[in-house]
PDB file of N, CA and C in Angstrom:
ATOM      1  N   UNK A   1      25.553  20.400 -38.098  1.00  0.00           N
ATOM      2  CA  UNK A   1      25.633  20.403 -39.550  1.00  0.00           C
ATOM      3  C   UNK A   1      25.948  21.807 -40.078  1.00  0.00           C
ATOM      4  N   UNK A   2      25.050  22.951 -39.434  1.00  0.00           N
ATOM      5  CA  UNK A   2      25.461  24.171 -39.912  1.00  0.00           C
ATOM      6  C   UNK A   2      26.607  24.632 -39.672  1.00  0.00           C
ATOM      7  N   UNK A   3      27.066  24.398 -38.413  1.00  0.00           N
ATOM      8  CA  UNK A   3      28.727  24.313 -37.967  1.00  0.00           C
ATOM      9  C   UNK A   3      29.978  23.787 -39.056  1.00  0.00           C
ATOM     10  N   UNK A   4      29.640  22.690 -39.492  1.00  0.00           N
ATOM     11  CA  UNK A   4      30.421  22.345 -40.218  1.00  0.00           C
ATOM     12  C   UNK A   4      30.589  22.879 -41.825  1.00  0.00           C
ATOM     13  N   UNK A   5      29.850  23.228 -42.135  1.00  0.00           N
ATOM     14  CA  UNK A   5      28.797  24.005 -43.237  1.00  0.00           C
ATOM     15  C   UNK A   5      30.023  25.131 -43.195  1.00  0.00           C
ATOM     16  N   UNK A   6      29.644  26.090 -41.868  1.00  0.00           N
ATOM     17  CA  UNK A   6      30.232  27.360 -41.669  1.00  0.00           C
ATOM     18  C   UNK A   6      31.740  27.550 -41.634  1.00  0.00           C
ATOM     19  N   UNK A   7      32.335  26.279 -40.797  1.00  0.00           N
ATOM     20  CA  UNK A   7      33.889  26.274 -41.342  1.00  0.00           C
ATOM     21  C   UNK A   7      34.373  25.973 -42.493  1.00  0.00           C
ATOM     22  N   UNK A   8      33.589  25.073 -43.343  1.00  0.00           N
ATOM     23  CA  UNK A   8      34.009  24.680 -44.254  1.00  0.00           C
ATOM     24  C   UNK A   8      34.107  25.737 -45.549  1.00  0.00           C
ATOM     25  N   UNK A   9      33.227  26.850 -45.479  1.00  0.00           N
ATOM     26  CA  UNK A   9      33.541  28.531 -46.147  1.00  0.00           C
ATOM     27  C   UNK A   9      34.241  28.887 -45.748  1.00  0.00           C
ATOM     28  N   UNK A  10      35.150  29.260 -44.654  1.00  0.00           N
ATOM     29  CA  UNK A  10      35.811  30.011 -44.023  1.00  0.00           C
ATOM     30  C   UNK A  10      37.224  29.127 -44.587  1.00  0.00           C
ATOM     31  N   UNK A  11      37.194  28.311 -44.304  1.00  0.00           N
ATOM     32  CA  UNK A  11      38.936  27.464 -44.862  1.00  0.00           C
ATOM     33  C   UNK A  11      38.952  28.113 -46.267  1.00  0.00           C
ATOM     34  N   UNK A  12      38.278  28.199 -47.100  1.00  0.00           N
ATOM     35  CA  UNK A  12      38.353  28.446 -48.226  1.00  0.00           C
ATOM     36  C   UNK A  12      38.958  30.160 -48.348  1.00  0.00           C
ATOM     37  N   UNK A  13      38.375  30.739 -47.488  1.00  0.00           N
ATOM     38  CA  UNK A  13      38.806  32.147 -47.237  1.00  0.00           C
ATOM     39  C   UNK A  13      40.353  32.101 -46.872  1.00  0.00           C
ATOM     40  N   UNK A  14      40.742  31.774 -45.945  1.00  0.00           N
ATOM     41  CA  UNK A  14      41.920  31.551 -45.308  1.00  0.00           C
ATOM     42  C   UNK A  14      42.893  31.112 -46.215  1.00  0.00           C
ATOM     43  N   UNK A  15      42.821  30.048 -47.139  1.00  0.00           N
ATOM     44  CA  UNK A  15      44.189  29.762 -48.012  1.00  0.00           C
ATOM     45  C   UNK A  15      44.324  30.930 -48.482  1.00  0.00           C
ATOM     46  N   UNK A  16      44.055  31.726 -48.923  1.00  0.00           N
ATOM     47  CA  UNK A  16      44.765  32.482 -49.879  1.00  0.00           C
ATOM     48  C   UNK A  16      45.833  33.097 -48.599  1.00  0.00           C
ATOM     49  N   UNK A  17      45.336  33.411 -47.583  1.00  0.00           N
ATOM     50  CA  UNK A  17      45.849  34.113 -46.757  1.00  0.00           C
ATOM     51  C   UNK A  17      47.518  33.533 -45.854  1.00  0.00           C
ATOM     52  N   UNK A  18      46.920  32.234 -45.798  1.00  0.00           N
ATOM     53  CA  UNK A  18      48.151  31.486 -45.247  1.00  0.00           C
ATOM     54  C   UNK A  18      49.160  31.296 -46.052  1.00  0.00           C
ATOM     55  N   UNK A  19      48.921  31.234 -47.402  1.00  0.00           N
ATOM     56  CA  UNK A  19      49.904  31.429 -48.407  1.00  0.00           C
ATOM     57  C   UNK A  19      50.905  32.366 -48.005  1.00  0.00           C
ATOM     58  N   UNK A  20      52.395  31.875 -48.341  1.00  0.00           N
ATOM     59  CA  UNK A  20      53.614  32.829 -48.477  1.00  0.00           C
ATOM     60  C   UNK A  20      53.970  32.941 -50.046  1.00  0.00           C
ATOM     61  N   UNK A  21      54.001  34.524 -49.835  1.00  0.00           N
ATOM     62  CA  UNK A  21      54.310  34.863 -51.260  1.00  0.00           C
ATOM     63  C   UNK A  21      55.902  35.592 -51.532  1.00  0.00           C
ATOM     64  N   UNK A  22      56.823  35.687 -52.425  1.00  0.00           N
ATOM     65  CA  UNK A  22      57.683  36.253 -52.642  1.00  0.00           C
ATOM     66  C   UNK A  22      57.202  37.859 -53.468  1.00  0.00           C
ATOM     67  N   UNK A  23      56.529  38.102 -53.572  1.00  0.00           N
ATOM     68  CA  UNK A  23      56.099  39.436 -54.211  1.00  0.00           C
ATOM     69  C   UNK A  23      55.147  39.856 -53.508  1.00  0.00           C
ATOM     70  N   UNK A  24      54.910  41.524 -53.499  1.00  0.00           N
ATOM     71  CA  UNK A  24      53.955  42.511 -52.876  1.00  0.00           C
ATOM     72  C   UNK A  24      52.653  42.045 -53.140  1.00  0.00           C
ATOM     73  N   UNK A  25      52.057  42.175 -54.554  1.00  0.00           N
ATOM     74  CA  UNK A  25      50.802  41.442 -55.220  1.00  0.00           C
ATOM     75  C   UNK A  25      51.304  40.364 -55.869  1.00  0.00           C
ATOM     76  N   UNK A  26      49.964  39.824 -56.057  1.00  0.00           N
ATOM     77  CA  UNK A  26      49.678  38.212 -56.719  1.00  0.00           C
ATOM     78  C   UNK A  26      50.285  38.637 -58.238  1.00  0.00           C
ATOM     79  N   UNK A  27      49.713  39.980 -59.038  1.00  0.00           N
ATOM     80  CA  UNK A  27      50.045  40.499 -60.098  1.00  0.00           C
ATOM     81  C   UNK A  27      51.436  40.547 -60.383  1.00  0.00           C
ATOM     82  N   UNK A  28      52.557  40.627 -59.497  1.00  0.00           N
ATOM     83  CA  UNK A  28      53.691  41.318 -59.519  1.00  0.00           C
ATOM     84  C   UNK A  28      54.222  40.094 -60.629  1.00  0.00           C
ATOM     85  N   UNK A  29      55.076  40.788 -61.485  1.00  0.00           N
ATOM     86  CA  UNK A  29      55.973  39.822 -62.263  1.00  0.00           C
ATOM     87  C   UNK A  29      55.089  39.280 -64.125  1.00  0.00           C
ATOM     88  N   UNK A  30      54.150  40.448 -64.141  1.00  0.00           N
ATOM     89  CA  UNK A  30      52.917  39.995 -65.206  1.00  0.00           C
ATOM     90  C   UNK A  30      53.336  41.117 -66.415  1.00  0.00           C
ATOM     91  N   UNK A  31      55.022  40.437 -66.812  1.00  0.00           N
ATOM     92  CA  UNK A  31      55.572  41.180 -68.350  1.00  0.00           C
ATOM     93  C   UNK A  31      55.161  41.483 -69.100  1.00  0.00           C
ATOM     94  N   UNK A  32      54.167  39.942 -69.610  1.00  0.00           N
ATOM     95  CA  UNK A  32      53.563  40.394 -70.699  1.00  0.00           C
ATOM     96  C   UNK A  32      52.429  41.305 -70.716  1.00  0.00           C
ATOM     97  N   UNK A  33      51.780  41.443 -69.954  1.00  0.00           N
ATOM     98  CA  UNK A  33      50.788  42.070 -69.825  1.00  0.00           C
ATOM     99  C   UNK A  33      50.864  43.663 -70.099  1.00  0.00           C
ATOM    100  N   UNK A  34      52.240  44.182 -69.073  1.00  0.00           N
ATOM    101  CA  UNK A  34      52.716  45.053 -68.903  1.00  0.00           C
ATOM    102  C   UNK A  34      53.350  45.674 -70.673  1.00  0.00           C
ATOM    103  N   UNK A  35      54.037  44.855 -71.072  1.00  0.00           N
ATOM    104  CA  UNK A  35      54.395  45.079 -72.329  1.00  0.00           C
ATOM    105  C   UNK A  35      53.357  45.461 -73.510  1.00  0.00           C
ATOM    106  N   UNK A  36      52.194  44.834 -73.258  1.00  0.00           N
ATOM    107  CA  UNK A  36      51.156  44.348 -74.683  1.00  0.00           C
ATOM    108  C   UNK A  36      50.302  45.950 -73.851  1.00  0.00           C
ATOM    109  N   UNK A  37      50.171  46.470 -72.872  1.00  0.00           N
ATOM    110  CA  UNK A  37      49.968  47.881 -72.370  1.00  0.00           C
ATOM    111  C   UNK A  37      50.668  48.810 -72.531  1.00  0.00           C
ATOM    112  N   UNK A  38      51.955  48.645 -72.893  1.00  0.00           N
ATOM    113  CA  UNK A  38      52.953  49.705 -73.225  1.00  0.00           C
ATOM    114  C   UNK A  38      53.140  50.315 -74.423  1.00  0.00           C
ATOM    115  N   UNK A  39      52.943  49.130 -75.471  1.00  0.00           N
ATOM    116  CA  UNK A  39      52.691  49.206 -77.025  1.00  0.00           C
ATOM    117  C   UNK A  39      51.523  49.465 -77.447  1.00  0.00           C
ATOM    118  N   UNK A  40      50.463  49.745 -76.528  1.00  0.00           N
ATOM    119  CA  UNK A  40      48.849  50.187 -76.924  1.00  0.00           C
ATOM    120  C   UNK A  40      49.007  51.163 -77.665  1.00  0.00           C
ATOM    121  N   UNK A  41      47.961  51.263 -79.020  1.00  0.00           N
ATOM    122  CA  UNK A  41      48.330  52.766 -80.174  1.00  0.00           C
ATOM    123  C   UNK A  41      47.723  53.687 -79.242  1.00  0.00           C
ATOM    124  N   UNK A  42      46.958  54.041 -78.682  1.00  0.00           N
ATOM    125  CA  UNK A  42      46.160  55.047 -77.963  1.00  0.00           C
ATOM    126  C   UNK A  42      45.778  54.744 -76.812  1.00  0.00           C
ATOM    127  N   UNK A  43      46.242  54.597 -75.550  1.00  0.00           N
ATOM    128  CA  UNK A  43      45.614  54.409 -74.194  1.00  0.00           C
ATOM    129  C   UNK A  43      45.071  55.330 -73.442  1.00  0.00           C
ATOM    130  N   UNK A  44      45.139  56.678 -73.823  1.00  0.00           N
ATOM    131  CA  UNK A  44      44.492  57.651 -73.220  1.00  0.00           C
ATOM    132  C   UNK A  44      43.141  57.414 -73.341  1.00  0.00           C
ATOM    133  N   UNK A  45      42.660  58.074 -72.249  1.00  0.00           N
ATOM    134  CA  UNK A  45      40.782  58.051 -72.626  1.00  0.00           C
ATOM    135  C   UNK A  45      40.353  59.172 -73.456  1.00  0.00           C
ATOM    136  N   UNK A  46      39.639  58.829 -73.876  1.00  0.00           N
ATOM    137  CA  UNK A  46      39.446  60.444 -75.374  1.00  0.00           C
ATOM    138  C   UNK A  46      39.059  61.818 -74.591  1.00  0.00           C
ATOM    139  N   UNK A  47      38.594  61.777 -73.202  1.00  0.00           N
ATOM    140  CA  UNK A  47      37.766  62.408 -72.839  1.00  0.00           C
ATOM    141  C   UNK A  47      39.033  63.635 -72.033  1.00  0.00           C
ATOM    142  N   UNK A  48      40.579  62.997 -71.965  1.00  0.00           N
ATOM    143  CA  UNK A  48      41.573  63.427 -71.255  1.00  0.00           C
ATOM    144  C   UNK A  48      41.966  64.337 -72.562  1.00  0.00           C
ATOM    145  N   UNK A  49      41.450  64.721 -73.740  1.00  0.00           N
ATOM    146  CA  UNK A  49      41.881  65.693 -74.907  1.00  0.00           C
ATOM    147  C   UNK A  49      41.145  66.779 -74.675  1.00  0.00           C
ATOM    148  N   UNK A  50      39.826  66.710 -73.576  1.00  0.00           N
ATOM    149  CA  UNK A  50      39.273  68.148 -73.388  1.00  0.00           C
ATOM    150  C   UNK A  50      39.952  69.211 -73.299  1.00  0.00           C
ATOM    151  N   UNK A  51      40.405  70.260 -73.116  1.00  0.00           N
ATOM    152  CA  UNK A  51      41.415  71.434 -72.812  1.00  0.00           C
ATOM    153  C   UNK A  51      40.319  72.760 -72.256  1.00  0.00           C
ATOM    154  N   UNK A  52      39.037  72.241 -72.406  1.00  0.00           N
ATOM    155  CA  UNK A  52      38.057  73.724 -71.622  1.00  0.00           C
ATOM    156  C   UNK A  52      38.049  73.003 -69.980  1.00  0.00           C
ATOM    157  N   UNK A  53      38.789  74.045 -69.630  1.00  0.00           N
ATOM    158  CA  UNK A  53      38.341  73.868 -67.409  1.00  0.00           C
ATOM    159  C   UNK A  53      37.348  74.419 -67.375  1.00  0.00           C
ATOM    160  N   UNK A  54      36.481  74.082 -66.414  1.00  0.00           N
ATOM    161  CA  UNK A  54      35.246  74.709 -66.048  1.00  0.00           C
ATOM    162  C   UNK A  54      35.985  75.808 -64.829  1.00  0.00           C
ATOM    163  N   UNK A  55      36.219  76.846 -64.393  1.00  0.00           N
ATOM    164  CA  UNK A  55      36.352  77.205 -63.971  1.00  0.00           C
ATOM    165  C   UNK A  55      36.013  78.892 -63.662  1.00  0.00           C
ATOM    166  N   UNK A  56      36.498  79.334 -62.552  1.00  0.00           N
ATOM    167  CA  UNK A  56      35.829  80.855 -62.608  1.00  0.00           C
ATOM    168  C   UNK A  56      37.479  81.750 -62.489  1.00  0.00           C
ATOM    169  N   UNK A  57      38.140  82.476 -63.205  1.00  0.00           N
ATOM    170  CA  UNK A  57      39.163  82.763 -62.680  1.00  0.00           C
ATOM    171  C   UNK A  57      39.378  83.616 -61.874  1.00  0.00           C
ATOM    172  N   UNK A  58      37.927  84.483 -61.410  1.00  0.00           N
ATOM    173  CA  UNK A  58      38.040  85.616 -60.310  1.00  0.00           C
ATOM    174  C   UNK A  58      38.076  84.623 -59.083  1.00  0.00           C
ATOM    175  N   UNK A  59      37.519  83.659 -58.898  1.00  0.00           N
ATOM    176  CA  UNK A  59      37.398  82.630 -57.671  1.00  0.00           C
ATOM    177  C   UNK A  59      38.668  82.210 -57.600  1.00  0.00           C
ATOM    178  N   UNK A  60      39.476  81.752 -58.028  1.00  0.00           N
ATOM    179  CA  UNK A  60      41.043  81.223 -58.648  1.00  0.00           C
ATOM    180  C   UNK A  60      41.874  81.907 -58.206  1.00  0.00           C
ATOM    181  N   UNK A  61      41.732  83.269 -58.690  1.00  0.00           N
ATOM    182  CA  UNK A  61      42.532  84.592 -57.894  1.00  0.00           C
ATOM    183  C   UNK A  61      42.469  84.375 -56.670  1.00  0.00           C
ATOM    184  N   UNK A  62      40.857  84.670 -56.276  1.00  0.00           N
ATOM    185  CA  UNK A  62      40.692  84.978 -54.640  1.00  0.00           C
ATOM    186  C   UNK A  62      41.405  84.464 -53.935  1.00  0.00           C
ATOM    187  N   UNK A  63      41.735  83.139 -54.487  1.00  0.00           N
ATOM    188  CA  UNK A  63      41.986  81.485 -53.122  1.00  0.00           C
ATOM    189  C   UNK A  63      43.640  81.667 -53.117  1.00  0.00           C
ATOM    190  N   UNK A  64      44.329  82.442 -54.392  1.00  0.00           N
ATOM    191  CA  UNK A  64      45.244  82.495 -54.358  1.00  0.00           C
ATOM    192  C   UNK A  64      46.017  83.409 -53.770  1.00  0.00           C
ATOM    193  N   UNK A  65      45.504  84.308 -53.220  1.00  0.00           N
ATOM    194  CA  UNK A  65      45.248  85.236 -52.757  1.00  0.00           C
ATOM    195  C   UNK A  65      44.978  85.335 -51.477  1.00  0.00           C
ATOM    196  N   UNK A  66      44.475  84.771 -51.012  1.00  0.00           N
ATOM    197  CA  UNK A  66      44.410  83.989 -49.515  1.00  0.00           C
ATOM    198  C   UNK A  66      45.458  83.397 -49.092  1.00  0.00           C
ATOM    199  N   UNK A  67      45.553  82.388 -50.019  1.00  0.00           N
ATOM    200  CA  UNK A  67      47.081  81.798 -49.443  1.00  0.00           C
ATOM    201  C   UNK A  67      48.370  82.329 -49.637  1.00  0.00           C
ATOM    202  N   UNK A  68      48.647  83.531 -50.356  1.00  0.00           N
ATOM    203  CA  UNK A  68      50.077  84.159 -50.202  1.00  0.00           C
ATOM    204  C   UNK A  68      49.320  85.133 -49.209  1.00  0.00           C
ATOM    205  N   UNK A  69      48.230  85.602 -48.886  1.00  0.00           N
ATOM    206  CA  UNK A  69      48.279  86.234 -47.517  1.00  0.00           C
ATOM    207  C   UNK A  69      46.933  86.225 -46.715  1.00  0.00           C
ATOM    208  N   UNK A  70      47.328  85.155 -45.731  1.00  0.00           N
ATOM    209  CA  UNK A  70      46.193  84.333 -45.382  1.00  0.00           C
ATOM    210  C   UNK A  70      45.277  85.822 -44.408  1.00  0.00           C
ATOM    211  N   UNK A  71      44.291  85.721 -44.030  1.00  0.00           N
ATOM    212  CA  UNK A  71      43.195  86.530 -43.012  1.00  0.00           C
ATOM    213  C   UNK A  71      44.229  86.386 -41.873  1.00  0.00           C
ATOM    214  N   UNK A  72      43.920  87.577 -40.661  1.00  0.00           N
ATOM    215  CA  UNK A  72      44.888  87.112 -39.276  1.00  0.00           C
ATOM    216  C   UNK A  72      43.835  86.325 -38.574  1.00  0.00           C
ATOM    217  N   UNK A  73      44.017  85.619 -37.923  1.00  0.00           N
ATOM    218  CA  UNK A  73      43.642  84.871 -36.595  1.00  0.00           C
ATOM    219  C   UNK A  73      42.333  85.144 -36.310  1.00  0.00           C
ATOM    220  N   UNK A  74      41.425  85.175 -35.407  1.00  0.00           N
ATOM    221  CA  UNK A  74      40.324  85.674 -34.832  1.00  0.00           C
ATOM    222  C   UNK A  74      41.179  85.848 -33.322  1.00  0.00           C
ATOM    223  N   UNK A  75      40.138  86.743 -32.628  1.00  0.00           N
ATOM    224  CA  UNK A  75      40.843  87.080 -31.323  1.00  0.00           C
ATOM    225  C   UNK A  75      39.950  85.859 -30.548  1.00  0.00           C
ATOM    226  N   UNK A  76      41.321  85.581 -29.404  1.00  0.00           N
ATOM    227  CA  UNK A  76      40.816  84.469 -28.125  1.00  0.00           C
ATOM    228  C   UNK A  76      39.451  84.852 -27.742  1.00  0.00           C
ATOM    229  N   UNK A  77      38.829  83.798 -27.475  1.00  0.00           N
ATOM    230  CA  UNK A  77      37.816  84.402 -26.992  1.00  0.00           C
ATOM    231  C   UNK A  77      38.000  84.619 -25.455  1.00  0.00           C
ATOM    232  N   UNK A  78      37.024  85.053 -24.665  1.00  0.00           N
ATOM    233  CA  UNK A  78      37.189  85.725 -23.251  1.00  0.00           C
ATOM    234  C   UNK A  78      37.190  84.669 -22.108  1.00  0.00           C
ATOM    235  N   UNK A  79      37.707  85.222 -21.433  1.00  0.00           N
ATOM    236  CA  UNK A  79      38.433  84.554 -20.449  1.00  0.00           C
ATOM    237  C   UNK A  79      37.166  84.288 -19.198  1.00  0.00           C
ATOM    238  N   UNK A  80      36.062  83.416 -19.012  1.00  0.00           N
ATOM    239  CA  UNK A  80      35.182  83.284 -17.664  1.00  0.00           C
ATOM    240  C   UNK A  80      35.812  82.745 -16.508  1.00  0.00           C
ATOM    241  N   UNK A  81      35.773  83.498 -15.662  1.00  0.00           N
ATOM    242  CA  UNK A  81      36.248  82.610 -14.154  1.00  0.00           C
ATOM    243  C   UNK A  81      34.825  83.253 -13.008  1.00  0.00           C
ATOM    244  N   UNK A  82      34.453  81.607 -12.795  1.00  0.00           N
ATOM    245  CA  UNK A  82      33.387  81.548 -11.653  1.00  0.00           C
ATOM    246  C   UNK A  82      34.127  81.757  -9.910  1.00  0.00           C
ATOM    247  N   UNK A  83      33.476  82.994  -9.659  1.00  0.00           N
ATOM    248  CA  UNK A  83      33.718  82.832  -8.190  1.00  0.00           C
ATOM    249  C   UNK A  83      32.415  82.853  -7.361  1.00  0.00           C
ATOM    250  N   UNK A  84      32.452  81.991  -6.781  1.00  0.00           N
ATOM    251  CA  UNK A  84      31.397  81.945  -5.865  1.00  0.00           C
ATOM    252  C   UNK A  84      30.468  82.098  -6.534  1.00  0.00           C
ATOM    253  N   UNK A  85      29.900  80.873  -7.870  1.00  0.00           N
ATOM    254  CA  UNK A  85      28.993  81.451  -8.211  1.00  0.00           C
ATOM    255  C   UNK A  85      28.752  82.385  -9.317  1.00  0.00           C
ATOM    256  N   UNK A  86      29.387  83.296  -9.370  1.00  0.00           N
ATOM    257  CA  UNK A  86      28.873  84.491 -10.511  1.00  0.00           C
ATOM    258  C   UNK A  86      30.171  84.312 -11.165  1.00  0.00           C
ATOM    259  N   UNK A  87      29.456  84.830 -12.811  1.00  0.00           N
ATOM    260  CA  UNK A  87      30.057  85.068 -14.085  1.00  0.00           C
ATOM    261  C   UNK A  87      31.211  86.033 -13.956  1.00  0.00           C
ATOM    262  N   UNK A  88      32.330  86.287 -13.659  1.00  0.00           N
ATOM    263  CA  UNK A  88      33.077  87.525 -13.877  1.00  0.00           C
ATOM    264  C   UNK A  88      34.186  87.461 -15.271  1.00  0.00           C
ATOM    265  N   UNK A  89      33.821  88.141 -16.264  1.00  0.00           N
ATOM    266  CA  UNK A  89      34.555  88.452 -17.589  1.00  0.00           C
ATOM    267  C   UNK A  89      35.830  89.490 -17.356  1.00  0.00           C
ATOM    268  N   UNK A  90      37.071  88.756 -17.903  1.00  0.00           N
ATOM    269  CA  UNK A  90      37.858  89.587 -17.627  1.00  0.00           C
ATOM    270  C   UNK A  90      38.184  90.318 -19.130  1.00  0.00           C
TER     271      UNK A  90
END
């Protein structure tokens, strides 16, 4: 009973999937929608009129600053080879 129970959710999952579609999304081809969004008087969010960055501009510099001339490398580190046993650093 639970068996049958359990496939019988799962088919339900699956149609959408076995479906062949002619478009990328289910959405694709939704004009009006697209239109009655295009003609919106104000779609911005109010909060996108801020104009103060929080920012630090000595930090801003620094990074920029870095990247037109990055730190060099660190040196390889050292080379261990075991002979017989003992540590020898070249």
């Amino acid at each position: 009973m639970i068996l049958i129970l359990c496939t019988g959710l799962l088919t339900g999952c699956a149609a959408d999937y076995l479906n062949h579609y002619d478009s990328v999304t289910l959405a694709a081809g939704d004009t009006q929608k697209f239109n009655s969004m295009l003609q919106t008087v104000d779609p911005l969010n109010p909060v996108s009129k801020n104009t103060h960055i929080e920012g630090d501009g000595t930090r801003a510099a620094a990074i920029a600053h870095n990247y037109k001339f990055p730190p060099p490398p660190p040196p390889p580190p050292a080379i261990t080879v075991n002979v017989g046993g003992s540590g020898v650093t070249q």
